[in-house]
Protein backbone atom coordinates (compact mmCIF):
# COMPACT_ATOMS: atom_id res chain seq x y z
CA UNK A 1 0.00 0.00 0.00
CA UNK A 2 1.27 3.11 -0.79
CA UNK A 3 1.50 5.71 1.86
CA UNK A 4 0.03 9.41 2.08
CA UNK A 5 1.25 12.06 0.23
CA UNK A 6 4.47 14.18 1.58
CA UNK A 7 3.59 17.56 2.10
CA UNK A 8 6.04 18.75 -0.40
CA UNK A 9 3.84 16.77 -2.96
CA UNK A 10 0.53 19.46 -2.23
CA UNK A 11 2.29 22.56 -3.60
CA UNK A 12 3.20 21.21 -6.77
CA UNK A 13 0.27 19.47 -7.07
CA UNK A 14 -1.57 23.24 -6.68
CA UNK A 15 0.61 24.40 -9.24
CA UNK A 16 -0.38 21.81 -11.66
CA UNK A 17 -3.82 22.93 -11.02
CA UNK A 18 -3.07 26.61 -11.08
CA UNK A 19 -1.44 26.13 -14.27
CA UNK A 20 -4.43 24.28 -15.89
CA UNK A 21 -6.77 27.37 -14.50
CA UNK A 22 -4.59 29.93 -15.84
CA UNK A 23 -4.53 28.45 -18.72
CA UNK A 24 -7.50 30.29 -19.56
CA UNK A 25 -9.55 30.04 -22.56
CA UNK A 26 -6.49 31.14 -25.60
CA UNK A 27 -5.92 27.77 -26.29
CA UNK A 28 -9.49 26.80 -27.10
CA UNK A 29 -9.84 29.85 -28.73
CA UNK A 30 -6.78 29.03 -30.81
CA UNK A 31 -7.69 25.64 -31.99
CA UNK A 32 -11.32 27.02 -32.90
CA UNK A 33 -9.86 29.58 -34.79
CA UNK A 34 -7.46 26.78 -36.67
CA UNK A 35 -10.56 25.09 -37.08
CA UNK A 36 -12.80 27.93 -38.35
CA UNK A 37 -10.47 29.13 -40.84
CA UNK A 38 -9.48 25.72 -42.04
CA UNK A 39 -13.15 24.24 -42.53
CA UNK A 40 -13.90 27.77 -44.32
CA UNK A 41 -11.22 27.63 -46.81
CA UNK A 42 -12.03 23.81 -47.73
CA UNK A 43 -15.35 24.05 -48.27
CA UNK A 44 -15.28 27.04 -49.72
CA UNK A 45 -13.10 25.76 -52.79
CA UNK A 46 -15.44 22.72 -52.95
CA UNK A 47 -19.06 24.23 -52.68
CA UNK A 48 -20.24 25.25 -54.85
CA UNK A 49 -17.52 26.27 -56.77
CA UNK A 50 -15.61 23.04 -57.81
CA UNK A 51 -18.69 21.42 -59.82
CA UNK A 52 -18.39 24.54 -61.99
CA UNK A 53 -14.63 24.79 -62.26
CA UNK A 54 -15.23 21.32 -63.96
CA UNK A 55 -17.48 21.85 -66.07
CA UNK A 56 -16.03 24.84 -67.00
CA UNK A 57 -13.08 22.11 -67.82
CA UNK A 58 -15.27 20.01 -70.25
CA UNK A 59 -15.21 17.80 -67.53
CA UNK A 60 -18.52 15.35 -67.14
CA UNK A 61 -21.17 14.48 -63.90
CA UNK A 62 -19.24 11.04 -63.68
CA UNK A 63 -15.91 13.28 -63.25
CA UNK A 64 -17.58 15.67 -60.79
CA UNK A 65 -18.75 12.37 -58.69
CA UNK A 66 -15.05 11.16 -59.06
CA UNK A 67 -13.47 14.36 -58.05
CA UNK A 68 -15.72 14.99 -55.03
CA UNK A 69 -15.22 11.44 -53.53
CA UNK A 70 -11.49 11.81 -53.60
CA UNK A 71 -11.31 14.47 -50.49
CA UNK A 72 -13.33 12.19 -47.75
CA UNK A 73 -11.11 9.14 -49.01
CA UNK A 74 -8.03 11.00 -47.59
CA UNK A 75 -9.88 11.29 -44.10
CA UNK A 76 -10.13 7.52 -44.32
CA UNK A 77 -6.61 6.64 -45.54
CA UNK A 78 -5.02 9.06 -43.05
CA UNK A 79 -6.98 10.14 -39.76
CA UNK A 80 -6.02 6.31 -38.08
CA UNK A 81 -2.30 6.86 -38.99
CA UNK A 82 -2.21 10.83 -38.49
CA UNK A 83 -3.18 10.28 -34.82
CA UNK A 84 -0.91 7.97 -34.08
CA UNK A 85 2.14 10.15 -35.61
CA UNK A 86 0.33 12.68 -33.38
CA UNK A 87 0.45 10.43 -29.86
CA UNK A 88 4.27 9.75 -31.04
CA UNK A 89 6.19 13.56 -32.17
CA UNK A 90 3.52 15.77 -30.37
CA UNK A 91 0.48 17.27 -31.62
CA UNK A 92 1.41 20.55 -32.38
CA UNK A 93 3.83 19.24 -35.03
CA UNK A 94 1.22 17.84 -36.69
CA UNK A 95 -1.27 20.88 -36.92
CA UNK A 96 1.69 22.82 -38.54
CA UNK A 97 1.62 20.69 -40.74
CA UNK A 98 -2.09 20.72 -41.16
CA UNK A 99 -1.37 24.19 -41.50
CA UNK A 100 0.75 23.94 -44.72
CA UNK A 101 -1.32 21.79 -46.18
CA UNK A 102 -4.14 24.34 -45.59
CA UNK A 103 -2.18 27.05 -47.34
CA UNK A 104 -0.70 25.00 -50.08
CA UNK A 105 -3.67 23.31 -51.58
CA UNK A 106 -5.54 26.66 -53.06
CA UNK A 107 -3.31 27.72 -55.07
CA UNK A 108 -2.75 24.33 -56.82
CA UNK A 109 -6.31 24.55 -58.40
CA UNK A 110 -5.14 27.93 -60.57
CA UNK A 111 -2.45 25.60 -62.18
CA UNK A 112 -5.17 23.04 -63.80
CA UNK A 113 -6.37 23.20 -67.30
CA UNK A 114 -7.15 19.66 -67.36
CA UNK A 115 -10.36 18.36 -64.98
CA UNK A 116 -8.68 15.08 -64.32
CA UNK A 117 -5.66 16.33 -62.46
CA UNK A 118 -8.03 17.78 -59.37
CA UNK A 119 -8.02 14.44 -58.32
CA UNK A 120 -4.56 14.26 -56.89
CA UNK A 121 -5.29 17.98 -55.45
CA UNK A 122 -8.41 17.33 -53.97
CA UNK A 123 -6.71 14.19 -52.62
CA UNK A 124 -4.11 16.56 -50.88
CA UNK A 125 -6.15 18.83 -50.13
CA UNK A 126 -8.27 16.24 -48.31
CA UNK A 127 -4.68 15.58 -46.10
CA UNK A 128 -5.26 18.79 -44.25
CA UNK A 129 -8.56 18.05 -43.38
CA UNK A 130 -7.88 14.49 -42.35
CA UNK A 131 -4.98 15.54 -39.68
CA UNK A 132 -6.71 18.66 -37.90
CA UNK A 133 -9.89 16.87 -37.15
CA UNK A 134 -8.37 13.77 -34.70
CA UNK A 135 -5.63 16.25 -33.76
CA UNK A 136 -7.69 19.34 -32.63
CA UNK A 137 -9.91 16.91 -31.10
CA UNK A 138 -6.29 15.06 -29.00
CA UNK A 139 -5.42 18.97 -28.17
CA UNK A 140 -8.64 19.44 -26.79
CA UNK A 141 -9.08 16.53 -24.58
CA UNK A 142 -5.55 16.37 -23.33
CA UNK A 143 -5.47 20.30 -22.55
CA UNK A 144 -9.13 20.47 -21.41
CA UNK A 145 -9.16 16.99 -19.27
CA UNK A 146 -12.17 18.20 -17.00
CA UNK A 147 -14.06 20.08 -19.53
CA UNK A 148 -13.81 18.58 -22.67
CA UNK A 149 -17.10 17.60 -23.91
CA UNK A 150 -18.03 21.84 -23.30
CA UNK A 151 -14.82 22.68 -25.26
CA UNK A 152 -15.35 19.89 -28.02
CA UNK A 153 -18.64 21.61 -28.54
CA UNK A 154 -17.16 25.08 -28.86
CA UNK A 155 -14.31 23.87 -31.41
CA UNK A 156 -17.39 21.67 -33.38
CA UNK A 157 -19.60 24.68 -33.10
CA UNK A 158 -16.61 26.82 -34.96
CA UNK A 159 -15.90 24.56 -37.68
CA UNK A 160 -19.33 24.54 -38.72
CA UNK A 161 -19.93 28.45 -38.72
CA UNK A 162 -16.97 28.08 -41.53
CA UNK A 163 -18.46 25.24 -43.30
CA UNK A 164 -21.84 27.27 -43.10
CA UNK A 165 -20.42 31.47 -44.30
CA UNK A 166 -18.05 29.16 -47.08
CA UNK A 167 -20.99 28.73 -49.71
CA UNK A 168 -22.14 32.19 -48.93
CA UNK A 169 -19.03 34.16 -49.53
CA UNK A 170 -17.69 31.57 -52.06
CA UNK A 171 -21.14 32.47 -53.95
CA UNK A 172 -20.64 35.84 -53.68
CA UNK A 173 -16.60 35.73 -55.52
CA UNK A 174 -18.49 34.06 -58.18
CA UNK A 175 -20.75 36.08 -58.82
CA UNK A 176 -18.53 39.51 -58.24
CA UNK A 177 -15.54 37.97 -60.00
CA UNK A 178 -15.48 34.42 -61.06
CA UNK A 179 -14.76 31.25 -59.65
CA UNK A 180 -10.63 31.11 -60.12
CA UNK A 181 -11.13 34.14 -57.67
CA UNK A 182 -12.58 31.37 -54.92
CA UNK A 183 -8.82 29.51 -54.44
CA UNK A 184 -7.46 33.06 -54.07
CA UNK A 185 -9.91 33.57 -51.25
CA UNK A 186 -9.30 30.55 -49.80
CA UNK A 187 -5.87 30.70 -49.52
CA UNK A 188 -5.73 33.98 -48.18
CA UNK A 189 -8.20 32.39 -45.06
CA UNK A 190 -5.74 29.69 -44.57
CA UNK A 191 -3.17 32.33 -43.46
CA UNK A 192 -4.34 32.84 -40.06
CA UNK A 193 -4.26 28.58 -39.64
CA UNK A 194 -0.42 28.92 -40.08
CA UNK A 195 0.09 31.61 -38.02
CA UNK A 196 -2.22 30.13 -34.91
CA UNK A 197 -1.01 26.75 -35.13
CA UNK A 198 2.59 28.29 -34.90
CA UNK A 199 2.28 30.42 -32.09
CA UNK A 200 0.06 28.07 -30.11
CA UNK A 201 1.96 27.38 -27.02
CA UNK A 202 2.79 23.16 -26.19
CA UNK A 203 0.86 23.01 -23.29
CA UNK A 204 -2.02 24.54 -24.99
CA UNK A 205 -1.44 21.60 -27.53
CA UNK A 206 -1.55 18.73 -25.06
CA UNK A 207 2.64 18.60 -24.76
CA UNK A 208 4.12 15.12 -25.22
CA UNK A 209 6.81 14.83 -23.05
CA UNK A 210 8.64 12.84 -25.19
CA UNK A 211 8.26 14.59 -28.63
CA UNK A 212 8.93 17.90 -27.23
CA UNK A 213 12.64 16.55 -25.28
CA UNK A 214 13.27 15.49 -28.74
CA UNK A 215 13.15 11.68 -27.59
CA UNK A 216 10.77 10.62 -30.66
CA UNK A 217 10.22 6.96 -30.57
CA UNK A 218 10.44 5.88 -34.32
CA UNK A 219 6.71 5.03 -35.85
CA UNK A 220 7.05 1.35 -37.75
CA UNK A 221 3.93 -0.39 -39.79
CA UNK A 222 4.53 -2.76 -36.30
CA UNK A 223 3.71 0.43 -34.36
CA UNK A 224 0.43 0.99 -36.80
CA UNK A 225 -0.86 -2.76 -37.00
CA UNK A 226 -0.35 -2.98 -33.58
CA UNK A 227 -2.59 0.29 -32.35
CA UNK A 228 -4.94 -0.82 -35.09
CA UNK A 229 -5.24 -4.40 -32.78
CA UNK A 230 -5.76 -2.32 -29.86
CA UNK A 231 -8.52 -0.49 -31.10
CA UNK A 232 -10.65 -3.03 -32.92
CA UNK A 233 -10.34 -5.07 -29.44
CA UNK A 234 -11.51 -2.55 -27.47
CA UNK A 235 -15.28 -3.10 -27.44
CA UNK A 236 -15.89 0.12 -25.98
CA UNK A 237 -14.02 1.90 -28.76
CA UNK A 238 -15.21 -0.19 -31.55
CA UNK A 239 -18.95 0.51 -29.66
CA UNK A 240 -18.18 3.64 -30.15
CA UNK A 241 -17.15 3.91 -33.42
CA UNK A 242 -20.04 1.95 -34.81
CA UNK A 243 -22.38 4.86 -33.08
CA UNK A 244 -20.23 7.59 -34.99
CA UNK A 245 -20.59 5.63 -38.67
CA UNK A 246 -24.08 4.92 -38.67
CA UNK A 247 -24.42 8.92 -37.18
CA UNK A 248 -22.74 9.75 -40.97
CA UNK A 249 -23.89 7.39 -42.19
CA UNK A 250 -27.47 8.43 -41.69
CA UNK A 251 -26.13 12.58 -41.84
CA UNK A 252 -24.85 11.81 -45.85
CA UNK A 253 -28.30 10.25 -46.53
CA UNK A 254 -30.04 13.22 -45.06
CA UNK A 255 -27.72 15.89 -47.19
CA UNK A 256 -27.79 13.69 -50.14
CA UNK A 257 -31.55 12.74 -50.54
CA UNK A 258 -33.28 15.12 -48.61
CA UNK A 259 -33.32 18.01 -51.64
CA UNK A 260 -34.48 15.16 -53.80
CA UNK A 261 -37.54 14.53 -51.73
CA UNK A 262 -38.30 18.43 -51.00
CA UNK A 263 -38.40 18.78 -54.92
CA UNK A 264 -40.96 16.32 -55.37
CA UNK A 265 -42.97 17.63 -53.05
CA UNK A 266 -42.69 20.96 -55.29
CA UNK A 267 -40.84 22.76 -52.29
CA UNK A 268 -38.49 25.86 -54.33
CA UNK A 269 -34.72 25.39 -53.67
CA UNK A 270 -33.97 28.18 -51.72
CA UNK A 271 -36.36 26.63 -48.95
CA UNK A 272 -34.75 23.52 -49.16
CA UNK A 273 -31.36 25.74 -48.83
CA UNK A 274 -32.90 27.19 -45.81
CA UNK A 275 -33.99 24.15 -44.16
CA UNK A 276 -30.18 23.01 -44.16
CA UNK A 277 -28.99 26.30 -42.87
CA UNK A 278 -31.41 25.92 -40.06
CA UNK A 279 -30.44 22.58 -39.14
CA UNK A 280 -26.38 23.32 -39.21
CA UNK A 281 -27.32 26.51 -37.30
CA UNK A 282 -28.85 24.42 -34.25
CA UNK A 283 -26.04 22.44 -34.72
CA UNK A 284 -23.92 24.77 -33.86
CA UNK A 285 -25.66 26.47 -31.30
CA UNK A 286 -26.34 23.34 -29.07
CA UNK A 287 -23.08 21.42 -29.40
CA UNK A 288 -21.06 23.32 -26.87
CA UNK A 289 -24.52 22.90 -24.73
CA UNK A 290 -24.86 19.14 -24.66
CA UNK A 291 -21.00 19.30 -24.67
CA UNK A 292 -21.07 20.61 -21.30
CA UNK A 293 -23.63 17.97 -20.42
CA UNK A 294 -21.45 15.25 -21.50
CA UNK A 295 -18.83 16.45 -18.53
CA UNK A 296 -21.13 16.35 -16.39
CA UNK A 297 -23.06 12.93 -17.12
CA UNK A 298 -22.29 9.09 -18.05
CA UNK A 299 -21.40 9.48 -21.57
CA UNK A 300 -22.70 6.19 -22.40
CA UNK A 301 -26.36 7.27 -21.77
CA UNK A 302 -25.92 10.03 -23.97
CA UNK A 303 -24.40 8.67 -26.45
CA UNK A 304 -26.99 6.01 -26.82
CA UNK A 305 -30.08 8.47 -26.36
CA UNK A 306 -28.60 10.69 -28.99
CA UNK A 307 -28.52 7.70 -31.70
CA UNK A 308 -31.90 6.63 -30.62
CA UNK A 309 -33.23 9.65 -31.35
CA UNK A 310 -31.13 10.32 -34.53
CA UNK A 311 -32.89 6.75 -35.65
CA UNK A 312 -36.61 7.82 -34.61
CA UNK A 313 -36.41 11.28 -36.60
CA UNK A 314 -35.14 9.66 -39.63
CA UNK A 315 -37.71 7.21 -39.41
CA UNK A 316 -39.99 9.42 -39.14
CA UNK A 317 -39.54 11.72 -42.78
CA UNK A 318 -41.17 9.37 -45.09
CA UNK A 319 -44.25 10.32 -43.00
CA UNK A 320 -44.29 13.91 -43.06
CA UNK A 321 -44.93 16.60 -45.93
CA UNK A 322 -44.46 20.55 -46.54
CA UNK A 323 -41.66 22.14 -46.10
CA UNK A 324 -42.09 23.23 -42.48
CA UNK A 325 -42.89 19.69 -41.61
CA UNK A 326 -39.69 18.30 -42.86
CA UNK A 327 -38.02 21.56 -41.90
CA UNK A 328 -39.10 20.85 -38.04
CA UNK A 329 -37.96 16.81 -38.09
CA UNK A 330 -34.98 18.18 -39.58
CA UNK A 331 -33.89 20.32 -37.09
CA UNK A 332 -34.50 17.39 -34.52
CA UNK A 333 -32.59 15.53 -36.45
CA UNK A 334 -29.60 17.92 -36.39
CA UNK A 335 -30.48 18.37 -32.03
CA UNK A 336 -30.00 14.60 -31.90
CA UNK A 337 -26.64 14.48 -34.26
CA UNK A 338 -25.86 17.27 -31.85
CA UNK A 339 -26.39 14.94 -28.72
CA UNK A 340 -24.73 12.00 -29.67
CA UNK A 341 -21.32 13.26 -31.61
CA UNK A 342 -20.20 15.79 -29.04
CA UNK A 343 -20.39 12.87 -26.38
CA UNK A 344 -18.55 10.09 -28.75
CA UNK A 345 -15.33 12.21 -28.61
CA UNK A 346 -15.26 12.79 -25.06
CA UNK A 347 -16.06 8.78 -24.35
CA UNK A 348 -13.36 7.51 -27.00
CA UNK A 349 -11.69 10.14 -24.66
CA UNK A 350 -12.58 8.29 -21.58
CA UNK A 351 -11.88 4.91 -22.35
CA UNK A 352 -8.60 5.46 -24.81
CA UNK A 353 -5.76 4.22 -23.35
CA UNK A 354 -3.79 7.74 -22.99
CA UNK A 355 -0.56 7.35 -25.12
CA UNK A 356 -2.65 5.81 -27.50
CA UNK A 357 -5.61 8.94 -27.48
CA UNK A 358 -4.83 10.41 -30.71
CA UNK A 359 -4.76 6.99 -32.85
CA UNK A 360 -8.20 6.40 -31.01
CA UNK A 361 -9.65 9.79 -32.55
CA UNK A 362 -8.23 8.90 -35.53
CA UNK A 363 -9.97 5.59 -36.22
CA UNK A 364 -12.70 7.20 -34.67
CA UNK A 365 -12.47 9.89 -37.22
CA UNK A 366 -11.71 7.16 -40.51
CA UNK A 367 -14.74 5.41 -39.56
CA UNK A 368 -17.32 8.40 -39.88
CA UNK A 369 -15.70 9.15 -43.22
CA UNK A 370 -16.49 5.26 -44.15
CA UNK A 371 -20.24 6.01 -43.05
CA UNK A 372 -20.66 9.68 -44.28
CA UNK A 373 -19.02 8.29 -47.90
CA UNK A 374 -21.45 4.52 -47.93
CA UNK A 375 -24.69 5.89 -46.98
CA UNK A 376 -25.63 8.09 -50.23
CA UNK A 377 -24.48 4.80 -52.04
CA UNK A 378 -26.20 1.96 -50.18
CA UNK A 379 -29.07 4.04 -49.53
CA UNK A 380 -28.90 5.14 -53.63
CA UNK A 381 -29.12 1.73 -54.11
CA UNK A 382 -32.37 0.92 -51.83
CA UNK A 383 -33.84 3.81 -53.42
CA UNK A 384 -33.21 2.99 -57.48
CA UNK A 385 -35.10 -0.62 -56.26
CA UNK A 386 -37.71 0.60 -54.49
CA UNK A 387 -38.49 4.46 -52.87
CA UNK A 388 -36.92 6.77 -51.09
CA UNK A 389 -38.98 6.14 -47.71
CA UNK A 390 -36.99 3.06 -48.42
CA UNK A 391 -33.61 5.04 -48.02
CA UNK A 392 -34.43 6.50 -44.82
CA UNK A 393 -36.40 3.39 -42.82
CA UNK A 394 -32.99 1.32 -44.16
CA UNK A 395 -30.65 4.56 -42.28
CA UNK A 396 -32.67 4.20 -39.09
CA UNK A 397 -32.52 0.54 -39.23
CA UNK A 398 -28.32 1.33 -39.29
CA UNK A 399 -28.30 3.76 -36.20
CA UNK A 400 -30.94 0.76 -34.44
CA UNK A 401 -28.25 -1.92 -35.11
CA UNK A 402 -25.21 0.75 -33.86
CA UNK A 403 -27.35 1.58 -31.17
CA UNK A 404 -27.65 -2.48 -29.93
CA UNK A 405 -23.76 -2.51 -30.56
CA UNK A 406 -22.95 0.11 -28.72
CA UNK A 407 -25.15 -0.93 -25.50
CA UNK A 408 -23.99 -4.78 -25.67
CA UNK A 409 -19.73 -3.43 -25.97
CA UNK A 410 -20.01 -0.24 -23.68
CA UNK A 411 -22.07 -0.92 -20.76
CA UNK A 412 -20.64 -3.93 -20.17
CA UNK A 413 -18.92 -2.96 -16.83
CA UNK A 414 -18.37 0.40 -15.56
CA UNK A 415 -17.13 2.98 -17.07
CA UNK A 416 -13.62 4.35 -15.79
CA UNK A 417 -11.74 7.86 -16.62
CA UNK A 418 -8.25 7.83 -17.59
CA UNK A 419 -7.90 9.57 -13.64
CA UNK A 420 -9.49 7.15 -12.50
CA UNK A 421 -7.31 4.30 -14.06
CA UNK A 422 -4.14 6.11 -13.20
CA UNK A 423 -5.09 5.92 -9.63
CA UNK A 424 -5.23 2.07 -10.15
């Protein structure tokens, strides 16, 4: 048994936790502002200018489909692998480099004159995107131990003000100027990411003790097979995972189809536009909300409410018509995304072995790209055979299925912090 505490042991323990108050709020506010101006400039040179920067390249709807795929196959390949790099040389190295990425990737698209070489852009361009979301996320949770899910919220809630003003303003250059004008734009927003992600101090960044000595354990395909292993054997953070696909999953389905079934009800396209505003607005608004409910709660429960909910509301749109009908399940739709994603995070945050956090977030992160990119395609599929009610009722009957994973692998026993498994 180990005995008490010396005295000397209190005062630096104080300082620890001075340190962590005074720490303030600049390094959320940094890593929102990475993520604000990052998530701007990328979709902004993808929506809606890219479909007509091919076709203003001869280039066909088959192209367009190839092109646009490319960018959320990067967050696949790379998110697993990118957090691991980031558990082994430090985080912050790894949002610089998110950084360049950011900054290098617009100006690339003024070189093309042929449509098929966006592919290998968009692909790189899909790097930077793939690195700062598991990274930010690792910052977050490793700076912000006792607040996290509240902070997670704030940094989602930034990203999607970006991905939300990027249409608008990128709309706007085309229309003022044209659409070559967009990558100018967006590389001039990317400007700030290098700058932030430079000056943002290491213990803002979650330090790594060993990165930042310069004692950088070399990173072997062993090193990645193995944390792979670790990961899929981990019910809770396969549970998990599962919960955060069939969430895409369900969310690409929504964006994908949803127009489609407005217009056949006859509903104009700018309402349809406004419905989606509406629902990434409450989004936004209520992540850093049920983020600061997921401190303060077992995750578990919310997690699981939140994709119960997510399944009932998509159930429910085959049944409803009008525009302020749909608009209304919609929004509940986007309140239950809300609940369930901010808390999947801060579990996988929980239950992640703590050297290992950042390759967690990372497969956590490749897997939602594998749902957001299936669902338009396996629910296209139900649809061309039978209707799209069909699409939606099969999406619910995804989240139902994660949902009975996720409550069989994570409730299993109780769950335990990373404090809580320090202390033994």
């Amino acid at each position: 048994m180990p005995g008490p505490p010396s005295p000397s042991s209190f005062p630096r323990a104080e300082a620890v936790a001075d340190a962590a108050r005074d720490r303030g709020g600049s390094g959320i506010l940094a890593v929102s502002l990475i993520g604000f101006f990052g998530i701007f400039s990328t979709t902004m040179s993808k929506s809606p200018v890219l479909p007509l920067f091919v076709k203003s390249l001869s280039g066909s709807d088959t192209v367009i489909g190839l092109i646009s795929a490319i960018s959320p196959l990067a967050g696949i390949l790379f998110s697993f692998p990118v957090g691991l790099l980031a558990d082994r040389l430090g985080k912050k190295r790894l949002l610089v480099v998110a950084s360049c990425v950011f900054l290098l990737a617009p100006p690339l698209y003024l070189l093309v004159h042929n449509a098929f070489w966006l592919i290998p852009i968009r692909f790189f361009h899909g790097i930077s995107t793939a690195i700062l979301g598991p990274v930010a996320s690792a910052v977050i949770v490793s700076a912000y131990p006792d607040t996290k899910g509240e902070k997670l919220g704030l940094y989602s809630s930034a990203t999607l003000i970006g991905r939300t003003l990027a249409p608008l303003l990128g709309g706007a250059i085309i229309s003022l100027l044209d659409f070559r004008s967009v990558y100018g734009a967006a590389f001039l927003l990317c400007v700030p990411v290098l700058i932030l992600a430079l000056v943002l101090k290491r213990d803002d960044a979650g330090a790594n003790p060993a990165a930042d000595s310069g004692k950088v354990k070399k990173v072997t395909m062993a090193d990645f097979g193995r944390s792979l292993a670790e990961f899929v054997h981990n019910g809770r953070l396969l549970g998990t995972s599962l919960v955060e696909m069939a969430t895409y999953f369900c969310y690409g389905v929504i964006e994908t189809y949803l127009p489609i079934y407005l217009s056949g009800q006859g509903v104009p396209a700018y309402q349809i536009g406004l419905v989606f505003s509406v629902q990434v607005l409450s989004i936004a608004l209520t992540k850093p909300l049920f983020g600061r409910l997921a401190d303060r709660v077992d995750r578990r429960v919310q997690v699981l409410f939140g994709i119960l909910l997510l399944a009932a509301f998509i159930a429910v749109l085959p049944l409803v018509h009008g525009v302020i009908a749909v608009g209304v399940v919609a929004v509940l739709f986007g309140l239950a995304m809300s609940v369930s994603t901010v808390a999947t995070s801060t579990y996988v945050a929980d239950v992640a072995r703590e050297d290992s956090l950042g390759a967690s977030l990372g497969a956590l992160s490749s897997i939602m790209d594998i749902g957001h990119s299936s669902g338009p395609f396996i629910a296209g599929v139900i649809i061309t055979a039978t209707a799209i009610g069909a699409g939606f009722l099969a999406s619910a009957g995804v989240s139902l299925l994660a949902a009975l994973a996720f409550l069989f692998l994570a409730f299993r026993s109780p769950l335990r912090t990373q404090a809580e498994r320090r202390g033994g």
